[in-house]
N, C-alpha and C. Protein backbone atom coordinates (compact mmCIF):
# COMPACT_ATOMS: atom_id res chain seq x y z
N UNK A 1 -22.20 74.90 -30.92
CA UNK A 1 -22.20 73.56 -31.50
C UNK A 1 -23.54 73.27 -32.17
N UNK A 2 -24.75 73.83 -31.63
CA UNK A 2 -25.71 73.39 -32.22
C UNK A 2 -25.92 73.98 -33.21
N UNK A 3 -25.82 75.73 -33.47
CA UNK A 3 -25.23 76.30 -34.47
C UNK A 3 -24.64 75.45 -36.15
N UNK A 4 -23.45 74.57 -35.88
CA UNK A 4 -22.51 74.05 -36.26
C UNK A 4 -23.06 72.71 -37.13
N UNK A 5 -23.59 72.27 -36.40
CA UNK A 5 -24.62 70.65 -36.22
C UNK A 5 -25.86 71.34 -37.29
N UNK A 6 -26.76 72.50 -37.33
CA UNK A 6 -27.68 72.53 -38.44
C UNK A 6 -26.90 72.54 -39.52
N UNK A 7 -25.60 73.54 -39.53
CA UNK A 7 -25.20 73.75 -40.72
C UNK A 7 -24.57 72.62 -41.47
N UNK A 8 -24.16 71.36 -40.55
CA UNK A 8 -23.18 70.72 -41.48
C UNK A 8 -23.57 69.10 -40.52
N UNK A 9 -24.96 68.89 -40.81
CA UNK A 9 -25.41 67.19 -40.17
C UNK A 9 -24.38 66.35 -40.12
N UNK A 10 -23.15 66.65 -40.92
CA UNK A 10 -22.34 65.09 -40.72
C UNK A 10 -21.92 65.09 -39.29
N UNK A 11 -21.46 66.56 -38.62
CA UNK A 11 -21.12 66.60 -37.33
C UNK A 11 -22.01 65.63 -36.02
N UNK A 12 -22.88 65.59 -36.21
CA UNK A 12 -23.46 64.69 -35.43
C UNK A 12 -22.88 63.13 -35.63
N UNK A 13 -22.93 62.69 -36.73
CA UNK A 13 -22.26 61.25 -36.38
C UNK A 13 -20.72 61.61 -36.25
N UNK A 14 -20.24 62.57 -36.23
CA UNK A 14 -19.20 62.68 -36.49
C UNK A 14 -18.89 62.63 -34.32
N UNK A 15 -19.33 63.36 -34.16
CA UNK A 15 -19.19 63.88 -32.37
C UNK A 15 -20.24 63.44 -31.94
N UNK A 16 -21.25 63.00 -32.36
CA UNK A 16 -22.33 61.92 -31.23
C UNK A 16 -21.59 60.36 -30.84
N UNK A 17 -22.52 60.24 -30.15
CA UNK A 17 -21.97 58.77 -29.23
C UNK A 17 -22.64 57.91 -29.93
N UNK A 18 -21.78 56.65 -30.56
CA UNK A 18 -22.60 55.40 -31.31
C UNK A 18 -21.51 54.29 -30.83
N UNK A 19 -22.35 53.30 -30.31
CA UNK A 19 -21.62 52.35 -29.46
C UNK A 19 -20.52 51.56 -30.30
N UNK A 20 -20.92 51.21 -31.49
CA UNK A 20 -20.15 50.41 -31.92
C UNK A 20 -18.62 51.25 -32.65
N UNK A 21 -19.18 52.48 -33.07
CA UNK A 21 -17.82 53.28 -33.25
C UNK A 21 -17.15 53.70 -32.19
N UNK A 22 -17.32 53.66 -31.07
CA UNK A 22 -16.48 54.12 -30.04
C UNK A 22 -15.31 53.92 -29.98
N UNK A 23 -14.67 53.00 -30.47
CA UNK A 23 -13.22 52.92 -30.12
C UNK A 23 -12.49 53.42 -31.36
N UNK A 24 -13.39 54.22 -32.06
CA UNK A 24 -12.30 54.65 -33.28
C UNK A 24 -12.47 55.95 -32.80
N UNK A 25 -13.45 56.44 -32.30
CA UNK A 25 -14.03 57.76 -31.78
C UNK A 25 -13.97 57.93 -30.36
N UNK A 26 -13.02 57.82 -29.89
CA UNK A 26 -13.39 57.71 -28.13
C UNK A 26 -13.68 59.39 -27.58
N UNK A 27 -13.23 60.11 -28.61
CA UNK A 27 -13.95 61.34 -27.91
C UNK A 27 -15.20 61.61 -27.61
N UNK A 28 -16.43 60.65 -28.29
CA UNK A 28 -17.91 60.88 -28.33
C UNK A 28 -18.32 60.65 -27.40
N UNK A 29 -17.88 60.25 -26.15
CA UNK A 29 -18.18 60.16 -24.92
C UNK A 29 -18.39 61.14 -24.19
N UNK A 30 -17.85 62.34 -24.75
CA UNK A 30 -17.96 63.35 -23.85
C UNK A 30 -18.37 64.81 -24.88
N UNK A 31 -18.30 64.42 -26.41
CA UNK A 31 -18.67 65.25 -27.35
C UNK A 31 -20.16 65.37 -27.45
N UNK A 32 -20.59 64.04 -27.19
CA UNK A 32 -21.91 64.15 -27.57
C UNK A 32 -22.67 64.97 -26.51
N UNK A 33 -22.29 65.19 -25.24
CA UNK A 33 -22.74 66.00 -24.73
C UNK A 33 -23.19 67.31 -25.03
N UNK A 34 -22.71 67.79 -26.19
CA UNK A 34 -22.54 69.36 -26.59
C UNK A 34 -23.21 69.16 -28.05
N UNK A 35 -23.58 67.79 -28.10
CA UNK A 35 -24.45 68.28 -29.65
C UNK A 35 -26.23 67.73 -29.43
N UNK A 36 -27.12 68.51 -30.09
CA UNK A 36 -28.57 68.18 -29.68
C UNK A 36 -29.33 67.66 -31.23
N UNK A 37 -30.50 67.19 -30.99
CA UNK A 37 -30.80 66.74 -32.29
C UNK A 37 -31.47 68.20 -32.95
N UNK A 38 -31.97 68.52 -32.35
CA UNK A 38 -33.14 69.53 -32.63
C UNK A 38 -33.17 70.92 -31.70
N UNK A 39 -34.34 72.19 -32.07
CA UNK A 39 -34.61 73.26 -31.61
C UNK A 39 -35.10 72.87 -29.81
N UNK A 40 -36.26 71.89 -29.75
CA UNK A 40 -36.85 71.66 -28.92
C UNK A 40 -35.84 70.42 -28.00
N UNK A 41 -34.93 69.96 -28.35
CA UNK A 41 -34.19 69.41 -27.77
C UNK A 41 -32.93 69.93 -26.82
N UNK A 42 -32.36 71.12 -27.46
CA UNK A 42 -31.28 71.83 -27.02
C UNK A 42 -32.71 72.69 -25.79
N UNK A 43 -33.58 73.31 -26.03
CA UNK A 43 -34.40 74.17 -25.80
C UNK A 43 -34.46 73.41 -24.18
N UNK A 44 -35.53 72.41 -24.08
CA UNK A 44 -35.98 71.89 -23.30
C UNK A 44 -34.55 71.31 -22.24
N UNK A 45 -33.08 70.77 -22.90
CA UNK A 45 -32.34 70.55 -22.01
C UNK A 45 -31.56 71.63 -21.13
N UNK A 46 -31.20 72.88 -22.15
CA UNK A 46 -31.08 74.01 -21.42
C UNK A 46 -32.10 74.90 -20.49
N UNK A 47 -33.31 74.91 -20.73
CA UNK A 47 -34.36 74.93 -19.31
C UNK A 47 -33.86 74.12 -18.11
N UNK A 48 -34.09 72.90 -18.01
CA UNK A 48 -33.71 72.16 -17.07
C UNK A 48 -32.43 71.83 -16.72
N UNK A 49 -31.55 72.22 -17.59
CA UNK A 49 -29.86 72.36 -16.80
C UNK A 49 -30.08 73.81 -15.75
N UNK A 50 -30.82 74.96 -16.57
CA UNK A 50 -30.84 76.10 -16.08
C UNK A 50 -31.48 75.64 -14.29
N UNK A 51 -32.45 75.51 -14.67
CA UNK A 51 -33.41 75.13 -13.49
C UNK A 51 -32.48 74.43 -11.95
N UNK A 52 -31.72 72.86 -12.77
CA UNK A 52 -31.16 72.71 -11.43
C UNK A 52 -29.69 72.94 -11.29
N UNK A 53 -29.20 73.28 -12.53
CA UNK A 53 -27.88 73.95 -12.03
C UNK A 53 -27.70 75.19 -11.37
N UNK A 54 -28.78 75.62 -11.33
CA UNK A 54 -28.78 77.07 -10.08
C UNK A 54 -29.31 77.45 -8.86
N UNK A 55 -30.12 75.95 -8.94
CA UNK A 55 -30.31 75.44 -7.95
C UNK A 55 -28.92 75.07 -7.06
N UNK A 56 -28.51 73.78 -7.54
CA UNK A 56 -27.48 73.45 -7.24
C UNK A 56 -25.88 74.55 -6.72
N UNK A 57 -25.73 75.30 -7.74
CA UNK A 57 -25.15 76.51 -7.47
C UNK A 57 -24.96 77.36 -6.03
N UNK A 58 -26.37 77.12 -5.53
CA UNK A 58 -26.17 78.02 -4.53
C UNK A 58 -25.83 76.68 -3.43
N UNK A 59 -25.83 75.98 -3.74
CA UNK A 59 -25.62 74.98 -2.23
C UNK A 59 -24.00 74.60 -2.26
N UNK A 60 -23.66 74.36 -3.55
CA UNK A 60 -22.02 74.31 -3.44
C UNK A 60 -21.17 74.98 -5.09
N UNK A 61 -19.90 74.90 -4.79
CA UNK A 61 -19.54 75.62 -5.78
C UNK A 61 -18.99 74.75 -7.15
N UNK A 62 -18.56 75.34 -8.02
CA UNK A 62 -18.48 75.23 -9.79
C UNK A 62 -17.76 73.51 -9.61
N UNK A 63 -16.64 73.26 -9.04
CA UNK A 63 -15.82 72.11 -9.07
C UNK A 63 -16.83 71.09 -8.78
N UNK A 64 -17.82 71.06 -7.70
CA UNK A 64 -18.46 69.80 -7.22
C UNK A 64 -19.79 69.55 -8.46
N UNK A 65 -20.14 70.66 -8.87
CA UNK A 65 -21.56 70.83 -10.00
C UNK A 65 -20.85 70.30 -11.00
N UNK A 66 -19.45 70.86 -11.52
CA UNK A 66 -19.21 69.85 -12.88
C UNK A 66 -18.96 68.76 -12.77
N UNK A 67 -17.97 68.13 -11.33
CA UNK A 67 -17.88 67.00 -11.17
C UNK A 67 -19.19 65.95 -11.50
N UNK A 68 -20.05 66.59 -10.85
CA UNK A 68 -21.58 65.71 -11.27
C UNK A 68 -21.91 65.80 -12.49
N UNK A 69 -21.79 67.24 -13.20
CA UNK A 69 -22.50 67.29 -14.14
C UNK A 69 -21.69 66.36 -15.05
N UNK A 70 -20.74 66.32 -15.80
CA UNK A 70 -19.78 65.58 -16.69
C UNK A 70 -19.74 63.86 -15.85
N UNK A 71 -19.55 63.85 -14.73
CA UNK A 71 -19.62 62.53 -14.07
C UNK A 71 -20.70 61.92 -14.68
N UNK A 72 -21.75 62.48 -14.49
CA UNK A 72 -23.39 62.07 -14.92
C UNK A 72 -23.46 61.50 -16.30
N UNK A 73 -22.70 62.27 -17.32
CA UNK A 73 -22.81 62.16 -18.19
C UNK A 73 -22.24 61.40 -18.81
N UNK A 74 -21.04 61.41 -18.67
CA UNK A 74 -20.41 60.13 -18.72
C UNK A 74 -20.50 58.54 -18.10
N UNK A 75 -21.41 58.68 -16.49
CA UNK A 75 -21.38 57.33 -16.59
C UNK A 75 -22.95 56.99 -17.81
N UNK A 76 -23.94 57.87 -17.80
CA UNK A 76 -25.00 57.78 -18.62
C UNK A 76 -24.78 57.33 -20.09
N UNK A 77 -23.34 57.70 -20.20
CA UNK A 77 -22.88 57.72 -22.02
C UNK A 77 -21.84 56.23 -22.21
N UNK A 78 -21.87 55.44 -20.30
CA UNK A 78 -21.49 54.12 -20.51
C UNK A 78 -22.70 53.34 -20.23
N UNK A 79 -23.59 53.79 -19.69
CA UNK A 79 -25.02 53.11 -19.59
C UNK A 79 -25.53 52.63 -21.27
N UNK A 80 -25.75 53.43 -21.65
CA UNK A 80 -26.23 53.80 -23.27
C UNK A 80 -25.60 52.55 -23.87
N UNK A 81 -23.72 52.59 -24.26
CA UNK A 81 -22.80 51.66 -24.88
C UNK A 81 -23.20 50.45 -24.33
N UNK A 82 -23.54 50.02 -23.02
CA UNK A 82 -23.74 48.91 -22.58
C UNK A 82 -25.18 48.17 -22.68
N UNK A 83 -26.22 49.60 -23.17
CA UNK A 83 -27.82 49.08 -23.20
C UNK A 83 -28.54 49.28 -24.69
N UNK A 84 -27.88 50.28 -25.11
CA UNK A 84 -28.25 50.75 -26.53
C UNK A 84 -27.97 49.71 -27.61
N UNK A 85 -29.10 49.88 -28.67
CA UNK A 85 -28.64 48.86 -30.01
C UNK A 85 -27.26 49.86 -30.23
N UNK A 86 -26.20 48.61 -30.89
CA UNK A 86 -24.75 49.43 -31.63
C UNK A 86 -24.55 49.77 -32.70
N UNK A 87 -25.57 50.15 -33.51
CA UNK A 87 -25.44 51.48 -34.68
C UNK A 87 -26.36 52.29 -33.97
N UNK A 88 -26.73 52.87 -33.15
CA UNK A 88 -27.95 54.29 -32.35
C UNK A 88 -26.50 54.83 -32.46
N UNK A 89 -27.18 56.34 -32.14
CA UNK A 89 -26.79 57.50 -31.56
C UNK A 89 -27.03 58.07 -31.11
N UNK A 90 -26.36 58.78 -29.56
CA UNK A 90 -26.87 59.50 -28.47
C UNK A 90 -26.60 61.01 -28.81
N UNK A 91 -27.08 62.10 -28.94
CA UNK A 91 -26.49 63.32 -28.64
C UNK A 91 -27.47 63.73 -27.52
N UNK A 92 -26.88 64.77 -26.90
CA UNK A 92 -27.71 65.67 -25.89
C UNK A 92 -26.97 65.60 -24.77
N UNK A 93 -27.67 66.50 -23.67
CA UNK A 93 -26.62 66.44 -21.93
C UNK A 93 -27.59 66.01 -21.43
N UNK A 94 -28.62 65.41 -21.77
CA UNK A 94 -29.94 64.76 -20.83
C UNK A 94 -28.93 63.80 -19.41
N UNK A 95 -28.16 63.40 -20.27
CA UNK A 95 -28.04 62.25 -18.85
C UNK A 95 -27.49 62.70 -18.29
N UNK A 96 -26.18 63.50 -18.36
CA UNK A 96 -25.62 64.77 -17.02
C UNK A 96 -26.37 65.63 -16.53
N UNK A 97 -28.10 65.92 -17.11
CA UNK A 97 -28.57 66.77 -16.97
C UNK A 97 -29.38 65.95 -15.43
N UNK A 98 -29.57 64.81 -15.74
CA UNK A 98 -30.81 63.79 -14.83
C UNK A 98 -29.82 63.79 -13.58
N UNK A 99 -28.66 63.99 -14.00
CA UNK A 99 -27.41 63.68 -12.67
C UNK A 99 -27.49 64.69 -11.80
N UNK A 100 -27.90 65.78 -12.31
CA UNK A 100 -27.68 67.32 -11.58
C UNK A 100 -29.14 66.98 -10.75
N UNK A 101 -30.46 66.51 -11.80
CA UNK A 101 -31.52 66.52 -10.96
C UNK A 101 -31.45 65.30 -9.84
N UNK A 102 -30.94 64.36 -10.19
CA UNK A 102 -30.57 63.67 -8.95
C UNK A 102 -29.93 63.63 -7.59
N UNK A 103 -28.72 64.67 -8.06
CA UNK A 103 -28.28 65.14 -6.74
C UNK A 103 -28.86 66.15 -6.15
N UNK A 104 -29.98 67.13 -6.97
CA UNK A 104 -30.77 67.61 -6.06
C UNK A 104 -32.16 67.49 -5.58
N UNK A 105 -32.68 66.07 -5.99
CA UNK A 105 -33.28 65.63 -5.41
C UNK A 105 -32.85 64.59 -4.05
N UNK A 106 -31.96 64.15 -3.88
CA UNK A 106 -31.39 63.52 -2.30
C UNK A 106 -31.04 64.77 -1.64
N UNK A 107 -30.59 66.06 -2.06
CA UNK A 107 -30.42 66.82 -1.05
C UNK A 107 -31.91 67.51 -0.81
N UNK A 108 -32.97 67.87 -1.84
CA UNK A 108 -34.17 68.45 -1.51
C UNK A 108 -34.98 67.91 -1.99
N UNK A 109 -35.19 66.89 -1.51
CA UNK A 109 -36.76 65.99 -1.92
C UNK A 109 -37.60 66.71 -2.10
N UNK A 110 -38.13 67.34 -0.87
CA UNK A 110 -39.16 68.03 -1.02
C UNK A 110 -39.68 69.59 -1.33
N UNK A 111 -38.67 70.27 -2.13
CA UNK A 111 -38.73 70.95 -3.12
C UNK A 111 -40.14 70.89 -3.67
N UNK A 112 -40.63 71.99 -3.70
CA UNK A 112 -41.70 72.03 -4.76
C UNK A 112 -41.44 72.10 -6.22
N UNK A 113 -42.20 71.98 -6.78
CA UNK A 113 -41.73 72.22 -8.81
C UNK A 113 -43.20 72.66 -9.34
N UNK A 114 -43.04 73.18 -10.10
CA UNK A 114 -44.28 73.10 -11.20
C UNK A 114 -43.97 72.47 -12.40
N UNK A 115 -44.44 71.51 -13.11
CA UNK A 115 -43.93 71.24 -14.65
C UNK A 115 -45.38 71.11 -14.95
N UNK A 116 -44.74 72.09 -16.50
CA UNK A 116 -45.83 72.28 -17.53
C UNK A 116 -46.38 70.78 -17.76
N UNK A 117 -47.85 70.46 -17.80
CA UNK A 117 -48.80 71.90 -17.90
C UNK A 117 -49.65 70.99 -16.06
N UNK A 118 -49.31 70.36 -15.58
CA UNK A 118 -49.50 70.22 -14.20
C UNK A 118 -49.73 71.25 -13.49
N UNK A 119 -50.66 72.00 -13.18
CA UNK A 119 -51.21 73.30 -12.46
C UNK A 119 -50.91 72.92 -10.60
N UNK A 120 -50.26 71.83 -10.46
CA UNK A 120 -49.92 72.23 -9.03
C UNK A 120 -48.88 71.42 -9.00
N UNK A 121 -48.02 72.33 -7.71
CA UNK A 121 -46.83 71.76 -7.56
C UNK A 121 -46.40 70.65 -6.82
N UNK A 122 -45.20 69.98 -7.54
CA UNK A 122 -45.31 68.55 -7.25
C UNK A 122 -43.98 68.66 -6.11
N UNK A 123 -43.74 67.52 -5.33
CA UNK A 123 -42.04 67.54 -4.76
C UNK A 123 -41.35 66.92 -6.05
N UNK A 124 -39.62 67.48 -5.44
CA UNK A 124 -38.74 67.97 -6.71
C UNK A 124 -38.85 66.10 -6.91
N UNK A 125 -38.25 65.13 -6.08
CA UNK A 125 -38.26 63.92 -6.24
C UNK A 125 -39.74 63.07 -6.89
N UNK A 126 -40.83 63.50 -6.99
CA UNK A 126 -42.00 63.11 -8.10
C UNK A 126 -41.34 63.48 -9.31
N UNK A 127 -41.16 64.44 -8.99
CA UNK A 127 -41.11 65.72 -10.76
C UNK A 127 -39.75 64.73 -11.27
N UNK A 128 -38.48 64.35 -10.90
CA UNK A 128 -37.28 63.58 -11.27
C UNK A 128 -37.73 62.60 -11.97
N UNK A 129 -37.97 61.51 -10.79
CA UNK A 129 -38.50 60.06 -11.32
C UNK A 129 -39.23 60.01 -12.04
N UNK A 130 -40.88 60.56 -12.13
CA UNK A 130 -41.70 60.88 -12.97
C UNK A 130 -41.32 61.05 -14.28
N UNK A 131 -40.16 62.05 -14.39
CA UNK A 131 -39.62 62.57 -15.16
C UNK A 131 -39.11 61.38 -16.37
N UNK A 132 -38.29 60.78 -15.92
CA UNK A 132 -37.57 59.26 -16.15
C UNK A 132 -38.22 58.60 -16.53
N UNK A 133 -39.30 58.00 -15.83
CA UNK A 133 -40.33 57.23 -16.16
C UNK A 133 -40.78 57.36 -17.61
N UNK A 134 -41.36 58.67 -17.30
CA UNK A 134 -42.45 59.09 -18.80
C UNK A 134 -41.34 59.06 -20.00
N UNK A 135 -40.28 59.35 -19.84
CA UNK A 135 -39.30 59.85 -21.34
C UNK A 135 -38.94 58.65 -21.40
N UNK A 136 -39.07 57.41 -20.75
CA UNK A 136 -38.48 55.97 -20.75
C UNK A 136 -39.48 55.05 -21.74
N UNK A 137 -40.47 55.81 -21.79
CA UNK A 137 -41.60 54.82 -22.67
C UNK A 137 -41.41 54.88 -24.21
N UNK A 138 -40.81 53.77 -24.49
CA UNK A 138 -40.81 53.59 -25.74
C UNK A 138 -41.52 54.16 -26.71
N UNK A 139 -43.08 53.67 -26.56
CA UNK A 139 -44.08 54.12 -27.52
C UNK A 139 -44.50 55.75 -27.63
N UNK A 140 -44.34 56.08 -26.52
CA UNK A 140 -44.03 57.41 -26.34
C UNK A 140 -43.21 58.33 -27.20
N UNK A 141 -42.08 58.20 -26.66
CA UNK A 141 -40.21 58.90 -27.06
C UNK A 141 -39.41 57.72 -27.49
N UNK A 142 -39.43 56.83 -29.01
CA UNK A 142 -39.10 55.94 -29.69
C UNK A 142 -37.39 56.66 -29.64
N UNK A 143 -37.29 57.41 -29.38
CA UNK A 143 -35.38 58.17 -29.91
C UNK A 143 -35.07 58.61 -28.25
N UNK A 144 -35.24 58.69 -27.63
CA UNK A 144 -34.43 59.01 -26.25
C UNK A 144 -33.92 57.88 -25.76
N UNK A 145 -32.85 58.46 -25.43
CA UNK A 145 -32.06 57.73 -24.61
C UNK A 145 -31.79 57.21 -23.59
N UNK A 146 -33.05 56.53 -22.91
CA UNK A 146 -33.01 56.46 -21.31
C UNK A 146 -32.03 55.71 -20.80
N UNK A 147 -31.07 55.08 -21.40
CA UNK A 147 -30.09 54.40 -21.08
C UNK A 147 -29.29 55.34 -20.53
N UNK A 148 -29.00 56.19 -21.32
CA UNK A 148 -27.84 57.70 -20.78
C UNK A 148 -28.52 58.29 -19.53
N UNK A 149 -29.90 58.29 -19.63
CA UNK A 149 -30.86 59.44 -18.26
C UNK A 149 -30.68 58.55 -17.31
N UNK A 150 -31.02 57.13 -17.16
CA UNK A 150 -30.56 55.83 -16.36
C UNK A 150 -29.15 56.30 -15.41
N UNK A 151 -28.66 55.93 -16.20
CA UNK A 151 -26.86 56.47 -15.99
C UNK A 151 -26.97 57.84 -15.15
N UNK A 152 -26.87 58.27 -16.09
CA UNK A 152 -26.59 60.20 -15.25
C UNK A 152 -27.92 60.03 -14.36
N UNK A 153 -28.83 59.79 -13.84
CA UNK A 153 -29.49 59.90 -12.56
C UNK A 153 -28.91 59.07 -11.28
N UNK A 154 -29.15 57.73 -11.86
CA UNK A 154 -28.02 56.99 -10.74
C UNK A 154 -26.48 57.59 -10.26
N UNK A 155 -25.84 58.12 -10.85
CA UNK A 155 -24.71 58.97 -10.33
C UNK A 155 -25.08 60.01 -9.70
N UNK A 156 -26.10 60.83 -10.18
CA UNK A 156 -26.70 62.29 -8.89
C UNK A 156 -26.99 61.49 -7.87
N UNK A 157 -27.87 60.41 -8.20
CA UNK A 157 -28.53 59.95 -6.71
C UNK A 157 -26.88 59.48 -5.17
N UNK A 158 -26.22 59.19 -6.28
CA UNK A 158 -25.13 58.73 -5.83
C UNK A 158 -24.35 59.79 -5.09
N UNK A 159 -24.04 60.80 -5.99
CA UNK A 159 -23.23 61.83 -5.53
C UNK A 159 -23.75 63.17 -4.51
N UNK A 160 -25.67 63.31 -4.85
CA UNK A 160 -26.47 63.93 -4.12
C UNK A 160 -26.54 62.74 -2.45
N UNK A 161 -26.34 61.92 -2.34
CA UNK A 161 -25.90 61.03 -0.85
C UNK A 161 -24.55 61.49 -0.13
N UNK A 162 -24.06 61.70 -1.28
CA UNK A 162 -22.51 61.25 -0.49
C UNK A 162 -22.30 63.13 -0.48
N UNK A 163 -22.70 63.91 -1.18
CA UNK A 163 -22.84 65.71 -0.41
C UNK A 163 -23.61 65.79 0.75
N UNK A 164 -24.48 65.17 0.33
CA UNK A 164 -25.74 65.40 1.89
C UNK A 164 -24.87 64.66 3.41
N UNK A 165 -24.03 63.44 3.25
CA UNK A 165 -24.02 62.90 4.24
C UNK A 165 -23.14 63.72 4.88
N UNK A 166 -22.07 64.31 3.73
CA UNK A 166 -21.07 65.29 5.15
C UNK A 166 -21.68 66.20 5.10
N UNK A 167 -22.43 66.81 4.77
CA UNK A 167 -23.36 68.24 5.38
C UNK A 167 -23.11 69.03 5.58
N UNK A 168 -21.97 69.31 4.16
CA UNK A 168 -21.50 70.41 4.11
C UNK A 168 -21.63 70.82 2.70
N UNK A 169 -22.23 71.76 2.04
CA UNK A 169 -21.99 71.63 0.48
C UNK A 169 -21.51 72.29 0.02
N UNK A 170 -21.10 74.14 0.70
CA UNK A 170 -20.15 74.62 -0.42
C UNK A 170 -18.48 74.70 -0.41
N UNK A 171 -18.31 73.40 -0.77
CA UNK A 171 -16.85 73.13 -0.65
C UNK A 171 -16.72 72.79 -1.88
């Protein structure tokens, strides 16, 4: 898709999420997941899907990880419609991506991490929120979507509770 998206830009408004077209487009809810703006955008979200989806992986199996992962993303991609100005557009899996790090931060807080260029390691729950925080600053990252990362974290946090409490995860 990202492939697809350099070659032919209309695809992005075409399969990104824009609030006010949604109901002519109701697939962009779950399209925009699969399209990125940029090199460093696809780059940086596939690191960190990598990172805690294999994490995640080993604690339970494929059905409960997509459940979160797409859950995430989708409630993140109703966060957005409900917080975002209505001509924006969302692409990326950031907010299913914040969902995955959310549910594994309630199951392993204290996870170590390293993130560039921080020379010592932080717990996984600094490195999350932190995470959120910093990409949330306007003046900063004027085009992210923290409305969607909002969303898809609150559902990990949600769904990383409710795995941990039966204490069992690879089901």
């Amino acid at each position: 898709m990202f492939i697809a998206t350099l070659v032919n830009q209309d695809l992005i408004l075409l399969l990104g999420l824009q609030p006010a077209s949604l109901p002519a487009r109701p697939w962009t809810l779950v399209t925009n997941l699969f399209i990125h703006a940029s090199i460093w955008h696809i780059l940086a979200n596939m690191i960190t899907l990598y990172f805690f989806g294999s994490n995640l992986s080993h604690l339970f199996r494929w059905p409960r990880l997509l459940l979160t992962y797409f859950g995430a993303g989708i409630l993140g991609n109703l966060f957005y419609i409900l917080l975002a100005p209505p001509d924006s557009v969302a692409v990326g899996a950031s907010g299913a991506i914040f969902g995955l790090g959310g549910a594994l931060t309630v199951i392993m807080p204290r996870m170590k991490v390293f993130i560039f260029p921080i020379p010592v390691p932080l717990p996984l729950w600094v490195a999350v929120i932190g995470g959120f925080l910093i990409l949330s600053i306007p003046s900063l990252f004027p085009d992210v979507a923290w409305q969607a990362h909002l969303g898809g974290l609150v559902f990990g946090l949600v769904m990383g509770y409710l795995f941990k409490r039966r204490g069992r995860y690879l089901l």
